[in-house]
C-alpha atoms as a PDB file:
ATOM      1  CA  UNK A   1     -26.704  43.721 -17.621  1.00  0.00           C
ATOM      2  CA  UNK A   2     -27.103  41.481 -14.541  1.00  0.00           C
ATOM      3  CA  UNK A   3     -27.547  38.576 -16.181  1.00  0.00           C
ATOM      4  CA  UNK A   4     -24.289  39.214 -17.648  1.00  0.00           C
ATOM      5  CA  UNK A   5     -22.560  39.684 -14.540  1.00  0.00           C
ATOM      6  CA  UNK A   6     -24.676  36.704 -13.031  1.00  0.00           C
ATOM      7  CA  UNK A   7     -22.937  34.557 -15.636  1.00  0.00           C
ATOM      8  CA  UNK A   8     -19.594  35.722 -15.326  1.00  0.00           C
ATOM      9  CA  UNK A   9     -19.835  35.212 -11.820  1.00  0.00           C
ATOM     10  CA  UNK A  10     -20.845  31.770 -12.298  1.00  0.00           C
ATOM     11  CA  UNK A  11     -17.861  31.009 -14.847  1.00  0.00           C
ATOM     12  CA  UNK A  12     -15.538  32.515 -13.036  1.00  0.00           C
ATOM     13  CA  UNK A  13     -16.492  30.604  -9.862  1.00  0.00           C
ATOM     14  CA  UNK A  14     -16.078  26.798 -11.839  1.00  0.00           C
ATOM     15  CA  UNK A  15     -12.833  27.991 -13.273  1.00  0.00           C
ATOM     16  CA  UNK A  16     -11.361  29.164  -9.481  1.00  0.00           C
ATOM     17  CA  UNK A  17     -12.718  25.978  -7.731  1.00  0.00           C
ATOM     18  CA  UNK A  18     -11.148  23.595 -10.638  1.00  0.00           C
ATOM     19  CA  UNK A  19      -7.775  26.046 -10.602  1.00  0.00           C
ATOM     20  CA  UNK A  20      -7.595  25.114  -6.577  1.00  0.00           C
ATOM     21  CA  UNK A  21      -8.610  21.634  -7.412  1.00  0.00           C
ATOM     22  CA  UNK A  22      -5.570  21.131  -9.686  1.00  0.00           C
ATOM     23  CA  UNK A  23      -3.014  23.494  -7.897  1.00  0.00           C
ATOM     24  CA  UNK A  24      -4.089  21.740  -4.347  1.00  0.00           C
ATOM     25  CA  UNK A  25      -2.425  18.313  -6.351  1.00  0.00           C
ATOM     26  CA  UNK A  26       0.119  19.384  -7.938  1.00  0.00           C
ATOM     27  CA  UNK A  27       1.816  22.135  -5.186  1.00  0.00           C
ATOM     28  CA  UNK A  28       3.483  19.777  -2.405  1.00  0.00           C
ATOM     29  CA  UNK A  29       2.239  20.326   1.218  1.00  0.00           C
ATOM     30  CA  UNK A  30       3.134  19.361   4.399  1.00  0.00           C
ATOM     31  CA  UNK A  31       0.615  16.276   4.600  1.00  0.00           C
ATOM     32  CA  UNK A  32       0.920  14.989   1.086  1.00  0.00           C
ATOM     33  CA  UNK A  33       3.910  14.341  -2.141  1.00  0.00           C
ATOM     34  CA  UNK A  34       3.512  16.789  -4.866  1.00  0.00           C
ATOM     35  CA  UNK A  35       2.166  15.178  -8.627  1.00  0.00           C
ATOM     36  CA  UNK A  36       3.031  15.347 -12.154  1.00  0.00           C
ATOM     37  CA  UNK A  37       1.572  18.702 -13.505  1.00  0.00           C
ATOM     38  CA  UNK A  38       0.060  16.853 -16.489  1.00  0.00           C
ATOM     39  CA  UNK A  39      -1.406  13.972 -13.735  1.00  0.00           C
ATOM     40  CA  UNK A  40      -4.750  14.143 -15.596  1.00  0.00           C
ATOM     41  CA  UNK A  41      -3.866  13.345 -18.649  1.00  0.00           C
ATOM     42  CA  UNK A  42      -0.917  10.517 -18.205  1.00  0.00           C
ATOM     43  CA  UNK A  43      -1.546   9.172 -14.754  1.00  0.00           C
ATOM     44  CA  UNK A  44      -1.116   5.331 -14.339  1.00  0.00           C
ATOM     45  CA  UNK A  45      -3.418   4.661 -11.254  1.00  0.00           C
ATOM     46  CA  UNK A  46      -6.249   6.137 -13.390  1.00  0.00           C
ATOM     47  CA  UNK A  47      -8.409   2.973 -14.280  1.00  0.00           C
ATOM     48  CA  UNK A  48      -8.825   3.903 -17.826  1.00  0.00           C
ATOM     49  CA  UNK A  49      -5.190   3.948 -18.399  1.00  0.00           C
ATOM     50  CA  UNK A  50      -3.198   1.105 -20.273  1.00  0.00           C
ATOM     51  CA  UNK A  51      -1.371  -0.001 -17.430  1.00  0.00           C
ATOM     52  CA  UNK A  52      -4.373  -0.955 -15.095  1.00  0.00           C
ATOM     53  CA  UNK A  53      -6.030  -2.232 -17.859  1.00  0.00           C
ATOM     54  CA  UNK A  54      -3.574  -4.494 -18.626  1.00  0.00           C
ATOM     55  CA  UNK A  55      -3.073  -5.370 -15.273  1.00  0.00           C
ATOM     56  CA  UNK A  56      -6.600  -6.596 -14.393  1.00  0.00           C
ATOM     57  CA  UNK A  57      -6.402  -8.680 -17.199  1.00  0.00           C
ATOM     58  CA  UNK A  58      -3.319 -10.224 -16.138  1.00  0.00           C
ATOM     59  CA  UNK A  59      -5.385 -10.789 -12.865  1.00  0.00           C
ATOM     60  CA  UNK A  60      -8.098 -12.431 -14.071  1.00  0.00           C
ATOM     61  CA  UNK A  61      -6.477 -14.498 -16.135  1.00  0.00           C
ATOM     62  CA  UNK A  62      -4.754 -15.933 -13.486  1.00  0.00           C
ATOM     63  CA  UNK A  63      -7.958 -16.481 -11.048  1.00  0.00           C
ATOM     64  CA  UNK A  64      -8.831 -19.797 -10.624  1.00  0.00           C
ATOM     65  CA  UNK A  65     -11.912 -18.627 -10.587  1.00  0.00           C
ATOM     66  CA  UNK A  66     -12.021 -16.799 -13.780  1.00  0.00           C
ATOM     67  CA  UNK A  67     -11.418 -20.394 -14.994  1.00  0.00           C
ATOM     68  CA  UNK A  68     -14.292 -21.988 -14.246  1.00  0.00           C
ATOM     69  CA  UNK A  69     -16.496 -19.292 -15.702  1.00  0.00           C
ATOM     70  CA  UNK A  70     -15.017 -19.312 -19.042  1.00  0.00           C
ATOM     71  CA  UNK A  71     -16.784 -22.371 -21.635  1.00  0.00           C
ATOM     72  CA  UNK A  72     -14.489 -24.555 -23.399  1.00  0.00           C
ATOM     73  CA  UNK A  73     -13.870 -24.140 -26.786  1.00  0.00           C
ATOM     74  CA  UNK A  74     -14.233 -26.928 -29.220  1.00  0.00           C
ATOM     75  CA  UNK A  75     -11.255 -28.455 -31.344  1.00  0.00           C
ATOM     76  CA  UNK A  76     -12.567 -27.869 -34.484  1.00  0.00           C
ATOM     77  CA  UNK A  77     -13.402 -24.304 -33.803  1.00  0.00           C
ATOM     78  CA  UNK A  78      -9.704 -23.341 -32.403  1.00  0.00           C
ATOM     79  CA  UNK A  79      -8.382 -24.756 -35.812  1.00  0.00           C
ATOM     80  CA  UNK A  80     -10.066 -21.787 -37.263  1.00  0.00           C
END
């Protein structure tokens, strides 16, 4: 009987902190701008969304750097 209580307790305690986790972003406050309420799933500062990585492509492809780390490729094998 306790350890069933134990357990709910526990449960119940990860689903309340992640409830005020998500609730503390998506309610505006004085001190910060209120977010989209589906920000976990389609937000585009997330670096594992399309956008960014896009973006850092675009970025390293225009490195000079980036350049010089990258081997040339021979003619005969870019007429394949």
């Amino acid at each position: 009987m306790i350890g069933y209580a134990l357990i709910s307790f526990i449960v119940n305690a990860i689903f309340y902190l992640i409830l005020t986790w998500y609730l503390d972003q998506v309610i505006p406050n004085e001190w910060g701008a209120k977010r989209h309420p589906l920000f976990c799933c389609f937000d585009k500062t997330s670096p594992y969304s399309l956008d960014q990585k896009e973006q850092r492509k675009r970025e390293e492809l225009a490195n000079p750097a980036y350049k010089d780390s990258v081997e040339e490729v021979d003619e005969n094998m870019q007429q394949l």
